[in-house]
N, C-alpha and C. Protein backbone atom coordinates (compact mmCIF):
# COMPACT_ATOMS: atom_id res chain seq x y z
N UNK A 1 139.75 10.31 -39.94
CA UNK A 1 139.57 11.24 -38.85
C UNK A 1 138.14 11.78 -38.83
N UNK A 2 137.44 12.27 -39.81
CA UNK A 2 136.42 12.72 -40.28
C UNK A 2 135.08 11.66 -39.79
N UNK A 3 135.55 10.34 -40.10
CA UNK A 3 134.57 9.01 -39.58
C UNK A 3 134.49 9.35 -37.77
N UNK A 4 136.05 9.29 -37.36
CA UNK A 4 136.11 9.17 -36.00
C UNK A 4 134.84 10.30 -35.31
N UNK A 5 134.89 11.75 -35.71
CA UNK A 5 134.78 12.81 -35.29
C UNK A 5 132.81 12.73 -35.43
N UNK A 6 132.64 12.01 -36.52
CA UNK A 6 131.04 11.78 -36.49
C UNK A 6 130.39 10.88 -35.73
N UNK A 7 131.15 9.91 -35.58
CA UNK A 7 130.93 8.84 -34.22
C UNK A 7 130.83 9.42 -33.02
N UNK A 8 132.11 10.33 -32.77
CA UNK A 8 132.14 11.13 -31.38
C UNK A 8 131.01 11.94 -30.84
N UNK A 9 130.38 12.47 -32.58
CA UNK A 9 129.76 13.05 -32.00
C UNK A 9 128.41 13.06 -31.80
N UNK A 10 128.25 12.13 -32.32
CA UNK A 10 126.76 11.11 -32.45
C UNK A 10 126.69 10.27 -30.72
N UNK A 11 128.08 9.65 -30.40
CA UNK A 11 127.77 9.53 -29.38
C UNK A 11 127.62 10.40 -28.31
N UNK A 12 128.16 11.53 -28.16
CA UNK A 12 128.00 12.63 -27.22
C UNK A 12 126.61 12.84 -27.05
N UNK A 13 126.03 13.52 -28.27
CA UNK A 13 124.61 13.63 -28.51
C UNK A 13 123.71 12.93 -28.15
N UNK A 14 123.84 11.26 -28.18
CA UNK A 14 123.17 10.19 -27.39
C UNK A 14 123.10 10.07 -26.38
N UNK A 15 124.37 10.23 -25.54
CA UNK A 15 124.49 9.69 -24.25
C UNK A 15 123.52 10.47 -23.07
N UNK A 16 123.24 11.60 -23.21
CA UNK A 16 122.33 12.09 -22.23
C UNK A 16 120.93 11.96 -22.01
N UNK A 17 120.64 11.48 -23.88
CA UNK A 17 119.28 10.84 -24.11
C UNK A 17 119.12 9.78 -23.43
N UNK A 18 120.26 8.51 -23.24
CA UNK A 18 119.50 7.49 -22.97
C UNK A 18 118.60 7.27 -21.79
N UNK A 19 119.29 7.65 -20.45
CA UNK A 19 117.87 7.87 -19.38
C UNK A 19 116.62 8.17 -19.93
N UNK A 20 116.07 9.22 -20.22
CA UNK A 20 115.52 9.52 -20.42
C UNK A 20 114.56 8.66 -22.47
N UNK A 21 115.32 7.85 -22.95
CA UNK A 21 114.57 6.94 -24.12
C UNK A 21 114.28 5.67 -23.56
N UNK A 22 114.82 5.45 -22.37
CA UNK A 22 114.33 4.17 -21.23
C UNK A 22 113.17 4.53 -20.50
N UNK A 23 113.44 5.96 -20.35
CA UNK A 23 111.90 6.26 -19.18
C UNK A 23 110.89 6.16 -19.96
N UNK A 24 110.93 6.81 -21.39
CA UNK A 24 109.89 7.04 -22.04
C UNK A 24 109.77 5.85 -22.74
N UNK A 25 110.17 4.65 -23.08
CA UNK A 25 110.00 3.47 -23.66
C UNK A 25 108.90 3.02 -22.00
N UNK A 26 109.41 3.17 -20.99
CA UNK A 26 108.84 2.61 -20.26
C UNK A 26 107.32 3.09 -19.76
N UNK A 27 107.09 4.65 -20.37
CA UNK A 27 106.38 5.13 -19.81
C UNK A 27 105.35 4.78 -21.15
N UNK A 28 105.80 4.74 -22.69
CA UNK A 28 105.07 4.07 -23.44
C UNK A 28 103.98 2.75 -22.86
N UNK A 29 105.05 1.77 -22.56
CA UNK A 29 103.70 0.57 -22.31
C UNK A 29 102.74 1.32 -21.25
N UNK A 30 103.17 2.17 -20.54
CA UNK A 30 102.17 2.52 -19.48
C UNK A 30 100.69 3.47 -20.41
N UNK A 31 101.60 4.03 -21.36
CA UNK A 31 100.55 4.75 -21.48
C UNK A 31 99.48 4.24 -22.23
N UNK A 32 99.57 2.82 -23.02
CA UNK A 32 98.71 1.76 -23.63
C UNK A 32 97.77 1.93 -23.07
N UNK A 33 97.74 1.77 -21.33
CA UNK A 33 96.44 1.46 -20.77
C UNK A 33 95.74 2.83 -20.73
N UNK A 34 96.40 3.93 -20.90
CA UNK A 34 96.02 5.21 -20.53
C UNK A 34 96.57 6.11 -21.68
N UNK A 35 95.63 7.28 -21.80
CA UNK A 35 95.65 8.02 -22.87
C UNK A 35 96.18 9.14 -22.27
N UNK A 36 97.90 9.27 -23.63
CA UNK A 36 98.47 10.84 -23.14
C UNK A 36 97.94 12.25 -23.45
N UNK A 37 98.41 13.47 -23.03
CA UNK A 37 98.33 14.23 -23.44
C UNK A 37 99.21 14.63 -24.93
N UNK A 38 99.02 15.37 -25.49
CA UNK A 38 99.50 15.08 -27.27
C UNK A 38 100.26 17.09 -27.06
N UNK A 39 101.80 17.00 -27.27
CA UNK A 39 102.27 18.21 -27.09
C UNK A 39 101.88 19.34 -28.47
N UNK A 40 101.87 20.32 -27.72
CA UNK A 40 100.99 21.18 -28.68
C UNK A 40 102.22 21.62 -29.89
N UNK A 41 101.86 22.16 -30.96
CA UNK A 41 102.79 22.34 -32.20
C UNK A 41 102.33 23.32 -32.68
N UNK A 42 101.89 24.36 -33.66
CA UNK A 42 101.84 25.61 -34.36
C UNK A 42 102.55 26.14 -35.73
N UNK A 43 102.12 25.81 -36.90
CA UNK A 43 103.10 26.57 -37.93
C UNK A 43 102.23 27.74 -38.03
N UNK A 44 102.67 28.89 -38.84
CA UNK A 44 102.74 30.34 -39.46
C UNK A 44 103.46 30.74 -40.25
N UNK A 45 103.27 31.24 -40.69
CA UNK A 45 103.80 31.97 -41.95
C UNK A 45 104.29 32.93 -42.11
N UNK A 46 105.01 33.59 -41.61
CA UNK A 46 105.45 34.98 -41.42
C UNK A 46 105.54 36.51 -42.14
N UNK A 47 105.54 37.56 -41.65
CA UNK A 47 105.09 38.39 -42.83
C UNK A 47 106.26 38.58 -43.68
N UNK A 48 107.53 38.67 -43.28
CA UNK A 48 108.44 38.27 -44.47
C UNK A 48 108.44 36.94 -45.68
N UNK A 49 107.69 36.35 -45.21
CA UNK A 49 107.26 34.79 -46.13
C UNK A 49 107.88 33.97 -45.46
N UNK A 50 108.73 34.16 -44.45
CA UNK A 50 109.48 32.77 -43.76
C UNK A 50 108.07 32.17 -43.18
N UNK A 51 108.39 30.85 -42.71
CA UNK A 51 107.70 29.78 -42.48
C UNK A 51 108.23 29.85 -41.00
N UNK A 52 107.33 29.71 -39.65
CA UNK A 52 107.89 29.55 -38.34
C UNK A 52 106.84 28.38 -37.78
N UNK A 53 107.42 27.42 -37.31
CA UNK A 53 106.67 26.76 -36.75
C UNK A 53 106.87 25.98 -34.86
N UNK A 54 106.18 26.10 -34.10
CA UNK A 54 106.46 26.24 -32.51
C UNK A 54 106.15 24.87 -31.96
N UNK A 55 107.13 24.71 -31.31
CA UNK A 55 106.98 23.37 -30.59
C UNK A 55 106.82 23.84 -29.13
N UNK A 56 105.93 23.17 -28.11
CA UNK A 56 105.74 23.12 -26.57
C UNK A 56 106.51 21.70 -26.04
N UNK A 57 107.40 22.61 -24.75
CA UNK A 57 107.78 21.30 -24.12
C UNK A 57 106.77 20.41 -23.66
N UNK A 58 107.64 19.00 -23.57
CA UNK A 58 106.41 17.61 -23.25
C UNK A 58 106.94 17.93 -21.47
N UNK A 59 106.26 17.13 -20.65
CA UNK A 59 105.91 16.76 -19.04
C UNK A 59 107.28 16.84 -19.20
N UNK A 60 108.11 16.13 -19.75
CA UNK A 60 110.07 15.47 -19.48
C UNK A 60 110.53 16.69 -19.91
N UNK A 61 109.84 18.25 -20.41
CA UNK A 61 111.22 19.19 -20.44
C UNK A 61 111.82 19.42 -21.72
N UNK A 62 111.12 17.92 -23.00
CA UNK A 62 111.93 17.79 -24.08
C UNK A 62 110.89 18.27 -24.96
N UNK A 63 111.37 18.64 -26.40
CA UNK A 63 110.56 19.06 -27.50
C UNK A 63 110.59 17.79 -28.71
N UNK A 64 109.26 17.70 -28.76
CA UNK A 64 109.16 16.42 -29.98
C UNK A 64 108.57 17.18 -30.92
N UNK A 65 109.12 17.29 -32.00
CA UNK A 65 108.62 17.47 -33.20
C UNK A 65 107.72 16.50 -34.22
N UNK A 66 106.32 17.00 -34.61
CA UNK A 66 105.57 15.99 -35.45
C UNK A 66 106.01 16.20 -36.53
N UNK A 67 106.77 15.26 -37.08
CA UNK A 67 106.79 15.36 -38.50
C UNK A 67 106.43 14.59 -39.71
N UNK A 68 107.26 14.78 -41.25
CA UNK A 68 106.34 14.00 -42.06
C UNK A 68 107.76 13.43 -42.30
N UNK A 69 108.12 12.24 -42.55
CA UNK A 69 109.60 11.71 -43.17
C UNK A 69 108.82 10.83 -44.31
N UNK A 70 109.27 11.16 -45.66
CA UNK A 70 109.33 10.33 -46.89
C UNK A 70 107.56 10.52 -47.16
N UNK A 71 106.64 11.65 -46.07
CA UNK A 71 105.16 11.18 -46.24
C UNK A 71 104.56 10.20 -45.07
N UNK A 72 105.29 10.18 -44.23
CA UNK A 72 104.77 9.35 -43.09
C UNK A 72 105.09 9.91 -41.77
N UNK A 73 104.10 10.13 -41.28
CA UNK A 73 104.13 11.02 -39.85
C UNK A 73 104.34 10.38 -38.46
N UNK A 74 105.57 11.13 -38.40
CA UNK A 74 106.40 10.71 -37.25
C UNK A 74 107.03 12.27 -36.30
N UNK A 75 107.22 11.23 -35.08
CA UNK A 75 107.40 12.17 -34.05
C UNK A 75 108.81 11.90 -33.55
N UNK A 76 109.67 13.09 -33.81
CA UNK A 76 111.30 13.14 -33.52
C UNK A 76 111.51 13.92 -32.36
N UNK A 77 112.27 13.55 -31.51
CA UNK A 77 113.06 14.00 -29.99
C UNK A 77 113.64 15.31 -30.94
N UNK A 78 113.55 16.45 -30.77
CA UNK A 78 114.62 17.52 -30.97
C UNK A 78 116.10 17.63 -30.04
N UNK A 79 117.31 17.45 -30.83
CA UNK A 79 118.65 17.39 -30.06
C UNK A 79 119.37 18.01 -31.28
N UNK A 80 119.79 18.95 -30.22
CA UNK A 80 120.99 19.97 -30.93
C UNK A 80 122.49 19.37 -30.63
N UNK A 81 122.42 18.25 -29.54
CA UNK A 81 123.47 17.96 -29.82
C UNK A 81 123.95 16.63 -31.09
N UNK A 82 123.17 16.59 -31.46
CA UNK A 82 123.54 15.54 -32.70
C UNK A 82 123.40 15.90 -34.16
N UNK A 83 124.75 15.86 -34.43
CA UNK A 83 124.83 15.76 -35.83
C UNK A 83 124.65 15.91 -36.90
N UNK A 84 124.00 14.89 -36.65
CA UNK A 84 122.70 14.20 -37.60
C UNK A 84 121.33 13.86 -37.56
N UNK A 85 120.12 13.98 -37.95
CA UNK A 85 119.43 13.39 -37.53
C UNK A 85 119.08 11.67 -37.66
N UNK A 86 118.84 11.08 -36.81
CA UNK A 86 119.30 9.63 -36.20
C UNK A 86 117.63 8.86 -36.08
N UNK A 87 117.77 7.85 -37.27
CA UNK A 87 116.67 7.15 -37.38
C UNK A 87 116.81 5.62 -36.80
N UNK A 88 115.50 5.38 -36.11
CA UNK A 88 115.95 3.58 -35.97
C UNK A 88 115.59 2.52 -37.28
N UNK A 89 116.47 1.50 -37.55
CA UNK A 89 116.44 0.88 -39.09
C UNK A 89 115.05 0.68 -39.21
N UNK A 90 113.90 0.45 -38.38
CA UNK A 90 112.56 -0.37 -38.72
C UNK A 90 112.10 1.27 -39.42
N UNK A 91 112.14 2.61 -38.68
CA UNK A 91 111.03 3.74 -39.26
C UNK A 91 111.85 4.15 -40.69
N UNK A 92 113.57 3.96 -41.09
CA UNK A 92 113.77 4.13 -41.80
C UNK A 92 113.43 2.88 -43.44
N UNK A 93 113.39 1.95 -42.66
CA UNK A 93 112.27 0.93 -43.94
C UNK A 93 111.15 1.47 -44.11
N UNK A 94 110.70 1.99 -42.95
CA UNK A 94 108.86 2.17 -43.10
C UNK A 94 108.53 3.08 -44.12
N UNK A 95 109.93 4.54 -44.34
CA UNK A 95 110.07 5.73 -45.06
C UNK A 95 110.79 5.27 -46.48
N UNK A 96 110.82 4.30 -46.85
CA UNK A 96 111.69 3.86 -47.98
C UNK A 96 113.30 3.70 -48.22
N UNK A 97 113.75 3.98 -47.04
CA UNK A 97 115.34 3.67 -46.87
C UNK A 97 115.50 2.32 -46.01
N UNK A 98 116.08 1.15 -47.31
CA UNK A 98 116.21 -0.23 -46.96
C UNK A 98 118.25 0.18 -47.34
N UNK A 99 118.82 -0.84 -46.43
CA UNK A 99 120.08 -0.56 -46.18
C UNK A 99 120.18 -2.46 -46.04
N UNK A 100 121.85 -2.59 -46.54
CA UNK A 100 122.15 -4.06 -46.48
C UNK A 100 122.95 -4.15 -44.63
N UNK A 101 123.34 -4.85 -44.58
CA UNK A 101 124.01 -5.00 -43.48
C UNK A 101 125.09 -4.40 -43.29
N UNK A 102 126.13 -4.51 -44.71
CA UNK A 102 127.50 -4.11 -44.76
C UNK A 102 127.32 -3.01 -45.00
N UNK A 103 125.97 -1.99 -44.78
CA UNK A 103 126.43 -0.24 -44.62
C UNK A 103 126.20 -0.13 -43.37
N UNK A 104 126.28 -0.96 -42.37
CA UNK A 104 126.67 -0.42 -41.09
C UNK A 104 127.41 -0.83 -40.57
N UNK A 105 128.39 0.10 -41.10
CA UNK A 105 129.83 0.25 -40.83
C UNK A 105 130.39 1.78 -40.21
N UNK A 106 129.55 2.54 -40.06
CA UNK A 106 130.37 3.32 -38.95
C UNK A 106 129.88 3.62 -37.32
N UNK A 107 130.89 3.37 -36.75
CA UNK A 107 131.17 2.98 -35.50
C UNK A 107 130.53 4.08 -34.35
N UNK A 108 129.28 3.64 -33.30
CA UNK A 108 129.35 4.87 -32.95
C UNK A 108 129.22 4.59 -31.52
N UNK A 109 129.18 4.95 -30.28
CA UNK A 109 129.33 4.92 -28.95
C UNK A 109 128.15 5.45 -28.59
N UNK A 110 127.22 4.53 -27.82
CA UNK A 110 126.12 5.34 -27.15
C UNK A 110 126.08 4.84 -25.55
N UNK A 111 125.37 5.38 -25.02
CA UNK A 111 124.69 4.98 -23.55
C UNK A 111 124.74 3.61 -23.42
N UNK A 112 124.42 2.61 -24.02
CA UNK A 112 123.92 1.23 -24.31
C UNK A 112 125.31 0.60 -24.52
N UNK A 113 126.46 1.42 -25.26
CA UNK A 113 127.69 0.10 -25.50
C UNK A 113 127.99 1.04 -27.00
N UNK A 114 128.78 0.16 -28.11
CA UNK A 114 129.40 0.64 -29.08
C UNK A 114 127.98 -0.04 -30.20
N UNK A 115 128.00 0.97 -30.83
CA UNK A 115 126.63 0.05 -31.85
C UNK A 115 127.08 0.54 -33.38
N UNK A 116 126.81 0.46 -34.16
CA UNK A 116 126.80 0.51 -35.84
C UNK A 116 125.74 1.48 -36.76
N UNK A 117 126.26 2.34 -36.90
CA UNK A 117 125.05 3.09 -38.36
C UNK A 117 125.35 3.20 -39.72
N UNK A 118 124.59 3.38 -40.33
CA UNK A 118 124.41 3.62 -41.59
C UNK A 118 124.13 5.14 -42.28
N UNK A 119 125.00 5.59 -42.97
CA UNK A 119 124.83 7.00 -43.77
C UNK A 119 123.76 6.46 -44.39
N UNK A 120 122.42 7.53 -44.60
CA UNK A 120 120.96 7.65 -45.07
C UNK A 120 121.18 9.47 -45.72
N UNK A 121 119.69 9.29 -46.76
CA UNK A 121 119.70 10.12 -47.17
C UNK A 121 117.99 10.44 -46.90
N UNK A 122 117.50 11.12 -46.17
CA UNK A 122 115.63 11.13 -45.63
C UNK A 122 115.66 12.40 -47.48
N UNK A 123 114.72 12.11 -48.44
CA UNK A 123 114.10 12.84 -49.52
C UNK A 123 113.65 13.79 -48.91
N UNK A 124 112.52 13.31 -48.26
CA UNK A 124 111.67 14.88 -47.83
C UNK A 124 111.20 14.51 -46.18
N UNK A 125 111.55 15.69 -45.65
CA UNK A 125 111.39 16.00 -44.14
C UNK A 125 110.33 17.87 -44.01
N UNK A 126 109.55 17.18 -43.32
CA UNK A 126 108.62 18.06 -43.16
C UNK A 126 108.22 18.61 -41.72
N UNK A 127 108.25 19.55 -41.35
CA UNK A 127 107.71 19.89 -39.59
C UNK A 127 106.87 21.07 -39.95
N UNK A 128 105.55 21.07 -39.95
CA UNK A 128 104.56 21.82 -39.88
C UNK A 128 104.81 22.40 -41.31
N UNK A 129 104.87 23.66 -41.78
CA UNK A 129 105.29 24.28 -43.05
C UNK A 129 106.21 24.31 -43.51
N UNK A 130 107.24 23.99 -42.94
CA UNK A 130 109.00 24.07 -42.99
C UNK A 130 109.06 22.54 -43.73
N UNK A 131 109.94 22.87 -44.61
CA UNK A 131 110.10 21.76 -45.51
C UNK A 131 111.48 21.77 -45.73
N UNK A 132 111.87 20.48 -45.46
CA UNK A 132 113.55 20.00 -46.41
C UNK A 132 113.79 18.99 -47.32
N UNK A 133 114.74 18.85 -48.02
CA UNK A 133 115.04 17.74 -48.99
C UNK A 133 116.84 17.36 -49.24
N UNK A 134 116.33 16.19 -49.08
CA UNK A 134 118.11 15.66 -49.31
C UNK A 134 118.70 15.88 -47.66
N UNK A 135 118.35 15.18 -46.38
CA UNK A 135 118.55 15.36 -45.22
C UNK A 135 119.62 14.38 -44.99
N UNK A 136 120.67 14.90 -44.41
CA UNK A 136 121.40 13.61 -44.47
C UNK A 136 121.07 13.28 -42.87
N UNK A 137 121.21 11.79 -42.78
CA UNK A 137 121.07 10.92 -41.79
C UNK A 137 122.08 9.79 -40.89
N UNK A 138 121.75 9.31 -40.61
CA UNK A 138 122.20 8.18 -40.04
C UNK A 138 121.52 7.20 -39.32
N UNK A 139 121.24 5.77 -39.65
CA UNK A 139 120.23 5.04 -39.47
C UNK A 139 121.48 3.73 -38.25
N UNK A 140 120.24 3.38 -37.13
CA UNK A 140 121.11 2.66 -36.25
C UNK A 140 120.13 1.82 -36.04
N UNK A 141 120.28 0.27 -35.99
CA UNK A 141 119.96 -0.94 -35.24
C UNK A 141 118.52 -0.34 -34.45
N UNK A 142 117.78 -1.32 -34.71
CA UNK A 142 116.06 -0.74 -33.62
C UNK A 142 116.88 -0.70 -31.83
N UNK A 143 117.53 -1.51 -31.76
CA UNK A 143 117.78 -2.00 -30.25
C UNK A 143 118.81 -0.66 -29.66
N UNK A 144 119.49 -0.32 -30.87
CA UNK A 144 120.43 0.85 -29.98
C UNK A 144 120.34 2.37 -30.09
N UNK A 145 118.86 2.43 -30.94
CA UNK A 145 118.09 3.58 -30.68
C UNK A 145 116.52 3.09 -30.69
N UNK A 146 115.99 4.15 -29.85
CA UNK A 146 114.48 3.58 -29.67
C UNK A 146 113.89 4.84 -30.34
N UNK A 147 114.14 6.51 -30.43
CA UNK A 147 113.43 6.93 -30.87
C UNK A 147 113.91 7.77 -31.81
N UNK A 148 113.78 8.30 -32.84
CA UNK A 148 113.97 9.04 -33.84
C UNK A 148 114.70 10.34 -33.48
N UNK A 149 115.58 11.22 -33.58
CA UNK A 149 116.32 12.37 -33.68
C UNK A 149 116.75 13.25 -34.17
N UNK A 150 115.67 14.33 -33.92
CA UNK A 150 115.81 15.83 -34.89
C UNK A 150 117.35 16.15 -34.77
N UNK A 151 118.59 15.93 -35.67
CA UNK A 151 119.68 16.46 -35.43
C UNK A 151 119.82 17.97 -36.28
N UNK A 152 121.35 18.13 -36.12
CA UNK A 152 121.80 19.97 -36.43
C UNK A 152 121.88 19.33 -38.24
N UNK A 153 121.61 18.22 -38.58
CA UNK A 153 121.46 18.24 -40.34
C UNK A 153 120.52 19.01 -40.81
N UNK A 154 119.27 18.62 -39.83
CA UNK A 154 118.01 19.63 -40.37
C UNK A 154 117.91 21.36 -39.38
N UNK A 155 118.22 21.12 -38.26
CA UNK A 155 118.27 22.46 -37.73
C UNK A 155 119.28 23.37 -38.10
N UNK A 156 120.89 23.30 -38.78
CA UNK A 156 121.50 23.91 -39.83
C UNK A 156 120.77 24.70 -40.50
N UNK A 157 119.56 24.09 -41.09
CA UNK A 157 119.19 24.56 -42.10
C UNK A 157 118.32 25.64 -42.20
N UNK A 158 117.72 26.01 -40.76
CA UNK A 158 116.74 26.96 -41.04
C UNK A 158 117.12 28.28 -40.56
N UNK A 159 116.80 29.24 -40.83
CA UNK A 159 117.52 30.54 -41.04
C UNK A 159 117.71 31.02 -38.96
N UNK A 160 116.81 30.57 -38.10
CA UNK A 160 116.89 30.21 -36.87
C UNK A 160 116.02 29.51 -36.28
N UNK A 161 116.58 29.52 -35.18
CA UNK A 161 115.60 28.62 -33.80
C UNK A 161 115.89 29.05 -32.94
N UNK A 162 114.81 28.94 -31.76
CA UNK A 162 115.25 29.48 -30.62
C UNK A 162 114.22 29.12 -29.47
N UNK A 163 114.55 28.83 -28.24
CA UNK A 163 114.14 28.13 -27.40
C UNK A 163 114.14 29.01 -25.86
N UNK A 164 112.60 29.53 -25.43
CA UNK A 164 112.17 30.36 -24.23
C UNK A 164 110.67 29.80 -23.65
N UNK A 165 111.17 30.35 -22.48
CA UNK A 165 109.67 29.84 -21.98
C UNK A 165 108.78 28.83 -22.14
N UNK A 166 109.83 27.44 -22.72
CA UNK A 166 109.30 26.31 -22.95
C UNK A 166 109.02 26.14 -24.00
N UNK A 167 109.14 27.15 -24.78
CA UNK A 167 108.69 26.85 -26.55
C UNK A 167 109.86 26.29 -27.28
N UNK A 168 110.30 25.84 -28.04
CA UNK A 168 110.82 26.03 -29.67
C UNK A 168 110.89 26.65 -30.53
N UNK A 169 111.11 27.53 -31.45
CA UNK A 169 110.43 28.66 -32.40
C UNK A 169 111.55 28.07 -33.66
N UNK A 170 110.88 27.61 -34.83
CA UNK A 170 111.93 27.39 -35.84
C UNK A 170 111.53 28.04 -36.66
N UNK A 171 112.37 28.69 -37.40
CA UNK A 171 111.91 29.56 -38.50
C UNK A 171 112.98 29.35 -39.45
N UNK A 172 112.20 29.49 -40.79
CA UNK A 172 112.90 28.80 -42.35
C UNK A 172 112.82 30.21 -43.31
């Protein structure tokens, strides 16, 4: 039941992305020829010692977080509706999580059709000063995710967040 209920909800979480990981796959090759604008980000330190760090919405409305996974800097879609956070198999090799075939075995439903992931474990996840360890994951096929996904594994974790006027505000 527990399997079923993480599938469900991995696919829920997906399905509204996919328009929008087609536009931006598409708007990628475009932007080859042409140079984007780069969304603005902000950590601080707070005077209680918490760590807050601010994300600006991109042109699409959405918040990408720059981050560091395993030491390698990457940029994750922020979605509260997922889970987990949701890697594609090539950035999770690139970060040191190699997986055989037969761990993708749980079943999950996206935009695209029914596809396959793998339970992952990301060591160290980093967004500006805010630091985590031991993130649990879920790693899917390059083809049935295209971009990386800040899920509620790592946003759980920080004491809040909160989202006005186009910002992000995470605080640890």
């Amino acid at each position: 039941m527990w399997r079923f209920m993480v599938i469900l909800l991995v696919c829920v979480a997906l399905a509204p992305f996919a328009p929008g990981l087609i536009e931006s796959g598409l708007k990628t090759l475009a932007d080859r020829e042409a140079p984007s604008a780069v969304s603005e980000s902000a950590s601080e330190t707070g005077s209680g010692g918490g760590r807050t760090h601010r994300i600006s919405a991109n042109a699409q409305g959405h918040f990408i977080a720059e981050g560091r996974l395993n030491g390698r800097f990457v940029d994750l879609l922020v979605d509260t509706g997922a889970t987990l956070t949701v890697l594609p198999r090539s950035l999770a090799e690139d970060i040191g999580i190699f997986l055989q075939e037969t761990d993708f075995r749980h079943q999950v439903r996206t935009a695209n059709g029914t596809a396959l992931g793998a339970k992952a474990t990301i060591d160290r996840l980093s967004i500006g000063d805010i630091r985590f360890t031991n993130v649990n994951a879920l790693v899917m096929k390059d083809e049935s995710l295209g971009k990386p996904l800040l899920g509620m594994s790592v946003l759980n974790q920080l004491r809040k967040f909160d989202m006005s006027e186009g910002t992000l505000v995470l605080v640890q």
